[in-house]
C-alpha atoms as a PDB file:
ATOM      1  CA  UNK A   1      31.536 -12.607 -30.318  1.00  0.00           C
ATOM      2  CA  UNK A   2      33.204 -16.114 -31.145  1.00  0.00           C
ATOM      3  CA  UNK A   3      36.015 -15.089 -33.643  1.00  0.00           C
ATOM      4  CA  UNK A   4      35.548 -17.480 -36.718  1.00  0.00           C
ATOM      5  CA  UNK A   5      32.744 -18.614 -35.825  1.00  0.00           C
ATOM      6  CA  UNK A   6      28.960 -17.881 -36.509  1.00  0.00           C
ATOM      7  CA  UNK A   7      26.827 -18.173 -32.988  1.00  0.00           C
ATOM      8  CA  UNK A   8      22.666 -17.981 -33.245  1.00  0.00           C
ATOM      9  CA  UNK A   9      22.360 -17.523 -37.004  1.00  0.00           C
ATOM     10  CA  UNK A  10      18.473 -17.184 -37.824  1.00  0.00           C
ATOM     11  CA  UNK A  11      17.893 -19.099 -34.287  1.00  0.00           C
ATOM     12  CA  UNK A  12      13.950 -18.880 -33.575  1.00  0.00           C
ATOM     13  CA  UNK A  13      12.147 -20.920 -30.764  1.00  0.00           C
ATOM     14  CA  UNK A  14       8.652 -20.201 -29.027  1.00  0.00           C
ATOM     15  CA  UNK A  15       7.580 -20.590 -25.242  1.00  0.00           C
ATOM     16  CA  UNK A  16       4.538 -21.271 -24.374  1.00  0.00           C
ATOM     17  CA  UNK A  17       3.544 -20.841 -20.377  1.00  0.00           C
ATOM     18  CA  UNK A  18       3.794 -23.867 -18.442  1.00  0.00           C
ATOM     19  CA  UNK A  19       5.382 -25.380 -20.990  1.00  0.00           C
ATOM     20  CA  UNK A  20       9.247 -27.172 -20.237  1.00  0.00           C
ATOM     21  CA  UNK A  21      11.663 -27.836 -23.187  1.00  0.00           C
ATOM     22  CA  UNK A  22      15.070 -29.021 -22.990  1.00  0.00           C
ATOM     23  CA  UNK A  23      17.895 -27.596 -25.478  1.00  0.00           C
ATOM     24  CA  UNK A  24      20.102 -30.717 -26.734  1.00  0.00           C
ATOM     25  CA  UNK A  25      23.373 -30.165 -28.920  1.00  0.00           C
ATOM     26  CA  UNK A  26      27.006 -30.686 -29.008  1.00  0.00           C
ATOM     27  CA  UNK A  27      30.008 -28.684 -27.284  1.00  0.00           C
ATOM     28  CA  UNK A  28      30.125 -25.356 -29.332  1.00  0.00           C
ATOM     29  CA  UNK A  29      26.405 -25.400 -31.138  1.00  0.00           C
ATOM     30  CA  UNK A  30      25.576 -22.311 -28.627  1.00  0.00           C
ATOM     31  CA  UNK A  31      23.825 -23.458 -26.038  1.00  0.00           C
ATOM     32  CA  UNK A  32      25.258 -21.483 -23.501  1.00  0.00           C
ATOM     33  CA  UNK A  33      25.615 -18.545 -26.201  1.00  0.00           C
ATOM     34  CA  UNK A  34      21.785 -18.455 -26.442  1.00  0.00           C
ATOM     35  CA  UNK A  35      20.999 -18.828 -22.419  1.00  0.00           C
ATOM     36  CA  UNK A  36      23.423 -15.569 -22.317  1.00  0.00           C
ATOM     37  CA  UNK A  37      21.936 -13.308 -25.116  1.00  0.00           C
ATOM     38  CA  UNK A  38      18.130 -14.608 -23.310  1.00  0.00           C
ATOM     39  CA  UNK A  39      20.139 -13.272 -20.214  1.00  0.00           C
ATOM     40  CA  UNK A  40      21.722 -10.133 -21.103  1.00  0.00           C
ATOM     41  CA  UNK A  41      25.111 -11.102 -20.318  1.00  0.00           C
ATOM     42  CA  UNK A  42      26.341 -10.683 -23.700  1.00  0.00           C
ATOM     43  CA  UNK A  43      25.466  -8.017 -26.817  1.00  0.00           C
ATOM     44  CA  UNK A  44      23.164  -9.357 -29.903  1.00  0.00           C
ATOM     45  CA  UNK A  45      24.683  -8.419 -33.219  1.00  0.00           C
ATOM     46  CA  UNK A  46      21.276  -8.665 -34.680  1.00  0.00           C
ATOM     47  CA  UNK A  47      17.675  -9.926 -34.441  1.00  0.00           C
ATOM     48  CA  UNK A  48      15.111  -9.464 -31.487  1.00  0.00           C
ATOM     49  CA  UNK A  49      14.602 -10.724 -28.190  1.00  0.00           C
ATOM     50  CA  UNK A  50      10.262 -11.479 -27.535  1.00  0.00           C
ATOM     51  CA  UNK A  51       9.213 -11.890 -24.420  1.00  0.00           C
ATOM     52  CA  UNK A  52       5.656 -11.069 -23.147  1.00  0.00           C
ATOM     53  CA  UNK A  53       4.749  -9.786 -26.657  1.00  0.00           C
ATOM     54  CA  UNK A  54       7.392  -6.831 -26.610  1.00  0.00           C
ATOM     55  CA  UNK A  55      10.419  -6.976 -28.931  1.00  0.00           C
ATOM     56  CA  UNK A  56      14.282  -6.127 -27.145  1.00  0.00           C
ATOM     57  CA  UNK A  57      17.025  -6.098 -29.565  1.00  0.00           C
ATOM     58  CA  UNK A  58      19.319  -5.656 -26.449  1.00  0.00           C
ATOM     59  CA  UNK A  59      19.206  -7.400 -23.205  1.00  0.00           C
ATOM     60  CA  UNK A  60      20.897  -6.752 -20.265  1.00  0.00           C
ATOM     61  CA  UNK A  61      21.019  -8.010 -17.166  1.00  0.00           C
ATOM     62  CA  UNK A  62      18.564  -5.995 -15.566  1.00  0.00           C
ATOM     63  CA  UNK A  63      16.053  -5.998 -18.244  1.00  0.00           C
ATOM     64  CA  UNK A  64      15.781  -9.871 -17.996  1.00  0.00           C
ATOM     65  CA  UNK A  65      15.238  -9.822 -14.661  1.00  0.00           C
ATOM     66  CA  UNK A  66      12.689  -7.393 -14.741  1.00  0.00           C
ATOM     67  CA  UNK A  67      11.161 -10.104 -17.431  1.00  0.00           C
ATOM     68  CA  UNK A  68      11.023 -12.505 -15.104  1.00  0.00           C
ATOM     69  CA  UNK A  69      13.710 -14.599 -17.006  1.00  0.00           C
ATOM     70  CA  UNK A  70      16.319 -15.999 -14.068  1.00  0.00           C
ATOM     71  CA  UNK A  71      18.795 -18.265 -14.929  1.00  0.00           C
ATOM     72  CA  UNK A  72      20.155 -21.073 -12.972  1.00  0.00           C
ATOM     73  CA  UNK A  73      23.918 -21.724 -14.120  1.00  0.00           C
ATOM     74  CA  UNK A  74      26.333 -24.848 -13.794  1.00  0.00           C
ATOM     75  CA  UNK A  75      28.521 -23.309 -11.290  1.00  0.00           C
ATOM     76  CA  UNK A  76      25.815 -22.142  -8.607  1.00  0.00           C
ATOM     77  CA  UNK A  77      25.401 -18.757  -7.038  1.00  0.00           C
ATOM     78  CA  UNK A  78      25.519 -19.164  -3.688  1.00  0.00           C
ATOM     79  CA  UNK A  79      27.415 -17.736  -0.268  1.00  0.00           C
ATOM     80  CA  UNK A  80      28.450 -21.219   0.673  1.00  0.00           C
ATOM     81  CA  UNK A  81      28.933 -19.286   4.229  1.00  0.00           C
ATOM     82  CA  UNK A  82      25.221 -18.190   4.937  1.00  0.00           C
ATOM     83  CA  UNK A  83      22.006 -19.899   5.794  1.00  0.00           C
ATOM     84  CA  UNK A  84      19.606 -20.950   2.388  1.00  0.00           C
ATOM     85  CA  UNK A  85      16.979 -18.204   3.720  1.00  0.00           C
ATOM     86  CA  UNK A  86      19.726 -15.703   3.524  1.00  0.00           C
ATOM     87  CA  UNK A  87      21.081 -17.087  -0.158  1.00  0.00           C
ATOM     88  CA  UNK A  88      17.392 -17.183  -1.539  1.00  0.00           C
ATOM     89  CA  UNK A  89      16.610 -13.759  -0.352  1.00  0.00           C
ATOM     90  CA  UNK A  90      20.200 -12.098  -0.986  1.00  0.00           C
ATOM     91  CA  UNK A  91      19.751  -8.290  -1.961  1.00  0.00           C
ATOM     92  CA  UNK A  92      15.585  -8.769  -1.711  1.00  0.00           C
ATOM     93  CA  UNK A  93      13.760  -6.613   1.312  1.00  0.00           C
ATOM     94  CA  UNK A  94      11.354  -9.177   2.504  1.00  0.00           C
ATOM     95  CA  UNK A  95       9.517  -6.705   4.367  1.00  0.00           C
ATOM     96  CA  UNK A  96       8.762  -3.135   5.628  1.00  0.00           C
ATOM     97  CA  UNK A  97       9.831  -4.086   9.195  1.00  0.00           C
ATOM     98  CA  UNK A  98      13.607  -3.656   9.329  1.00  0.00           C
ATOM     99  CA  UNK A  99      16.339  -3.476   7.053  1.00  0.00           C
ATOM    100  CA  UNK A 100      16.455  -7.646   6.953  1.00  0.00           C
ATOM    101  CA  UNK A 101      14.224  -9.351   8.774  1.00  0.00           C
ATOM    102  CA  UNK A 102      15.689 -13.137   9.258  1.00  0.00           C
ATOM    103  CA  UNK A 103      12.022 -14.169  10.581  1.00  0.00           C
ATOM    104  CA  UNK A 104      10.257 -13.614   7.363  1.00  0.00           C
ATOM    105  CA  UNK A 105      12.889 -14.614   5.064  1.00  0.00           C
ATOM    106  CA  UNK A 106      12.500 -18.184   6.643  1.00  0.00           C
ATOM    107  CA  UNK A 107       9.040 -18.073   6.361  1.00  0.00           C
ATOM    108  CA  UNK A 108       9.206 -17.393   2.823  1.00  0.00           C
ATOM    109  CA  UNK A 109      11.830 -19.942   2.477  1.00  0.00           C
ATOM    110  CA  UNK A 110       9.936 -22.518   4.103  1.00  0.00           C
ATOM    111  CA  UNK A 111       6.383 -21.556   1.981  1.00  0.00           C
ATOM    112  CA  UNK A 112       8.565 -21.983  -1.540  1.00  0.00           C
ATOM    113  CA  UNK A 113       9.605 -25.644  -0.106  1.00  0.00           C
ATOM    114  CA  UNK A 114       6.766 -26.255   0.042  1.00  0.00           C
ATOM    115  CA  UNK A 115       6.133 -26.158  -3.226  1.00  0.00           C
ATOM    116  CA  UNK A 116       8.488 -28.540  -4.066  1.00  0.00           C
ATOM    117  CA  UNK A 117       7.691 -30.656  -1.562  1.00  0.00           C
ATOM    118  CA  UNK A 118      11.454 -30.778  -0.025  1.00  0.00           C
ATOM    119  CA  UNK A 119      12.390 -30.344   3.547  1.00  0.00           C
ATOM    120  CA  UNK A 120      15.204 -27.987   4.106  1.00  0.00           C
ATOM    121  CA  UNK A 121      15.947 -26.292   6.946  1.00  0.00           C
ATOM    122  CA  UNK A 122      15.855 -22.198   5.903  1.00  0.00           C
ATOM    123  CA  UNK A 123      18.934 -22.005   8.796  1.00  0.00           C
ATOM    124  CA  UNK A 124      20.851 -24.523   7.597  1.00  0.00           C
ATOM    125  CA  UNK A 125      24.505 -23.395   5.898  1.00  0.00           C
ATOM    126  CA  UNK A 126      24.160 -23.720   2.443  1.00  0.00           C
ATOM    127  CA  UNK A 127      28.343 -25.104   2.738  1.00  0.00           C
ATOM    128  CA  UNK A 128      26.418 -27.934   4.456  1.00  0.00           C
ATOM    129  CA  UNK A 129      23.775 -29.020   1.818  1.00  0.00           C
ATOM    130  CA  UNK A 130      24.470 -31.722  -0.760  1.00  0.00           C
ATOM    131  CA  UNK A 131      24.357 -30.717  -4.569  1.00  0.00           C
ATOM    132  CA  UNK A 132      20.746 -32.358  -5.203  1.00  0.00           C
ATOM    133  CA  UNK A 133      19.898 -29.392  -2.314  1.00  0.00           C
ATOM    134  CA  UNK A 134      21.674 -26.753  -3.288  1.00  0.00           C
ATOM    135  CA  UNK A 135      19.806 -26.918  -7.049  1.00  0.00           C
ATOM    136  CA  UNK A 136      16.979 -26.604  -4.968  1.00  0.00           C
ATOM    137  CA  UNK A 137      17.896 -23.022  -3.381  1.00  0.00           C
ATOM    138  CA  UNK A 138      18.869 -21.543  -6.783  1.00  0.00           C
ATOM    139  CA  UNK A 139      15.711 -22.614  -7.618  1.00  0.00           C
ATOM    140  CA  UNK A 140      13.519 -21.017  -4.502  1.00  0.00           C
ATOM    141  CA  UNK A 141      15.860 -18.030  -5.566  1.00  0.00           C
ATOM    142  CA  UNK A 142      14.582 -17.535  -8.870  1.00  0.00           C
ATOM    143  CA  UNK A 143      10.483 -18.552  -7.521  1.00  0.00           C
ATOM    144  CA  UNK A 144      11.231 -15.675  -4.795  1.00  0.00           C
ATOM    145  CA  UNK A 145      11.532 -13.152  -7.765  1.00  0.00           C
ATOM    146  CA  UNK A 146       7.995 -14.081  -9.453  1.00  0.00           C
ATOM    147  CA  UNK A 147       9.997 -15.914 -12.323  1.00  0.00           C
ATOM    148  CA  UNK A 148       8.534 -16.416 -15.332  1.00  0.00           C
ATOM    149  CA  UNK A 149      10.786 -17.986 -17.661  1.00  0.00           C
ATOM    150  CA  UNK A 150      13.609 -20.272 -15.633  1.00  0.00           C
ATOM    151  CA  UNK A 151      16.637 -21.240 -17.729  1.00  0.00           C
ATOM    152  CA  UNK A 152      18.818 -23.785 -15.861  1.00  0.00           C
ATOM    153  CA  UNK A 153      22.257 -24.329 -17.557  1.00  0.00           C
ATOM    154  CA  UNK A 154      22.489 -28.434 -17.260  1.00  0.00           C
ATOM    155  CA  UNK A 155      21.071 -28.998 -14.187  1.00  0.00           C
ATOM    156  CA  UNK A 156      21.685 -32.518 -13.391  1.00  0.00           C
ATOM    157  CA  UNK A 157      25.779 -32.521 -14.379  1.00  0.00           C
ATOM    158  CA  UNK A 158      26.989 -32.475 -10.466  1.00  0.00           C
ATOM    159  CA  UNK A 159      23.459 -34.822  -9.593  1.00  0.00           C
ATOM    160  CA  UNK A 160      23.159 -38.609  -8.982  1.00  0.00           C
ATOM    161  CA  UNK A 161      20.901 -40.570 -10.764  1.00  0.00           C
ATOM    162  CA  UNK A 162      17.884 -40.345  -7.723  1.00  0.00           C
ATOM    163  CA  UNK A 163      19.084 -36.816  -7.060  1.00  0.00           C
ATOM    164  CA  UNK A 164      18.427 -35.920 -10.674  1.00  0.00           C
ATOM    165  CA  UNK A 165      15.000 -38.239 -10.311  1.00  0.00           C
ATOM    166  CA  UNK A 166      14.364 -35.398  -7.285  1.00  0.00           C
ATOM    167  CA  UNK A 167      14.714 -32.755  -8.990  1.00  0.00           C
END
């Protein structure tokens, strides 16, 4: 919905698990178009969506998630004002205890670092974590939800050098 202009036009690429790609072009080739239609945050005019062998011609929102697709987006989406176990785990019941239950959401918190081999402190204020980190959470966010295809809008454009080297 660019007026003038033609966004996506016969646009194909393949995925293959495991596999990481990086999407290079200038300001206005549709980049950020494509991570949207992928995301269901805007309407296709035409052609398909394949993921997992099934064909969407629409996406929304909730059907991408339910794909597995999470996105990661230059402008993170994070409380600045509560903890990283509460940010990762935002909207997600962690368990059949109680309504939230802060001792498992660290626990998760502190198994997905793991993974990454990063220290960060599940009860630390994400306000209080420097950008390099805060990638980080968005990313335990989107491993929380059993992601299978992560999209991160350019990751490294708020990073240093050895932050990006982190990451």
């Amino acid at each position: 919905k660019h007026p003038g202009v033609l966004a996506l036009d016969h646009v194909s690429l393949d995925f293959i698990e495991g596999e990481v790609h990086a999407l290079l072009g200038e300001n206005g080739a549709g980049k950020s178009t494509l991570i949207k239609a992928v995301a269901g945050a805007i309407n296709l005019d035409g052609g398909i969506i394949h993921v997992g062998g099934r064909g969407h011609q629409q996406m929304t929102p909730h059907m991408s998630r339910s794909l597995g697709i999470e996105v990661i987006y230059q402008e993170f989406n994070l409380v600045p004002t509560m903890s990283v176990a509460e940010n990762i785990f935002l909207g997600d019941k962690v368990s059949e205890k109680s309504l939230v239950d802060y001792k498992a959401m660290k626990t998760k918190a502190r198994d997905i670092f793991k993974l990454f081999n990063v220290d960060i402190n599940p009860d630390a204020m994400v306000q209080d974590l420097p950008p390099a980190k805060q990638q980080i959470v968005e990313i335990a966010k989107a491993v929380s939800k059993n992601v299978k295809i992560l999209i991160m809008d350019e990751p490294t454009s708020s990073l240093t050098l050895s932050e990006t080297e982190r990451l």
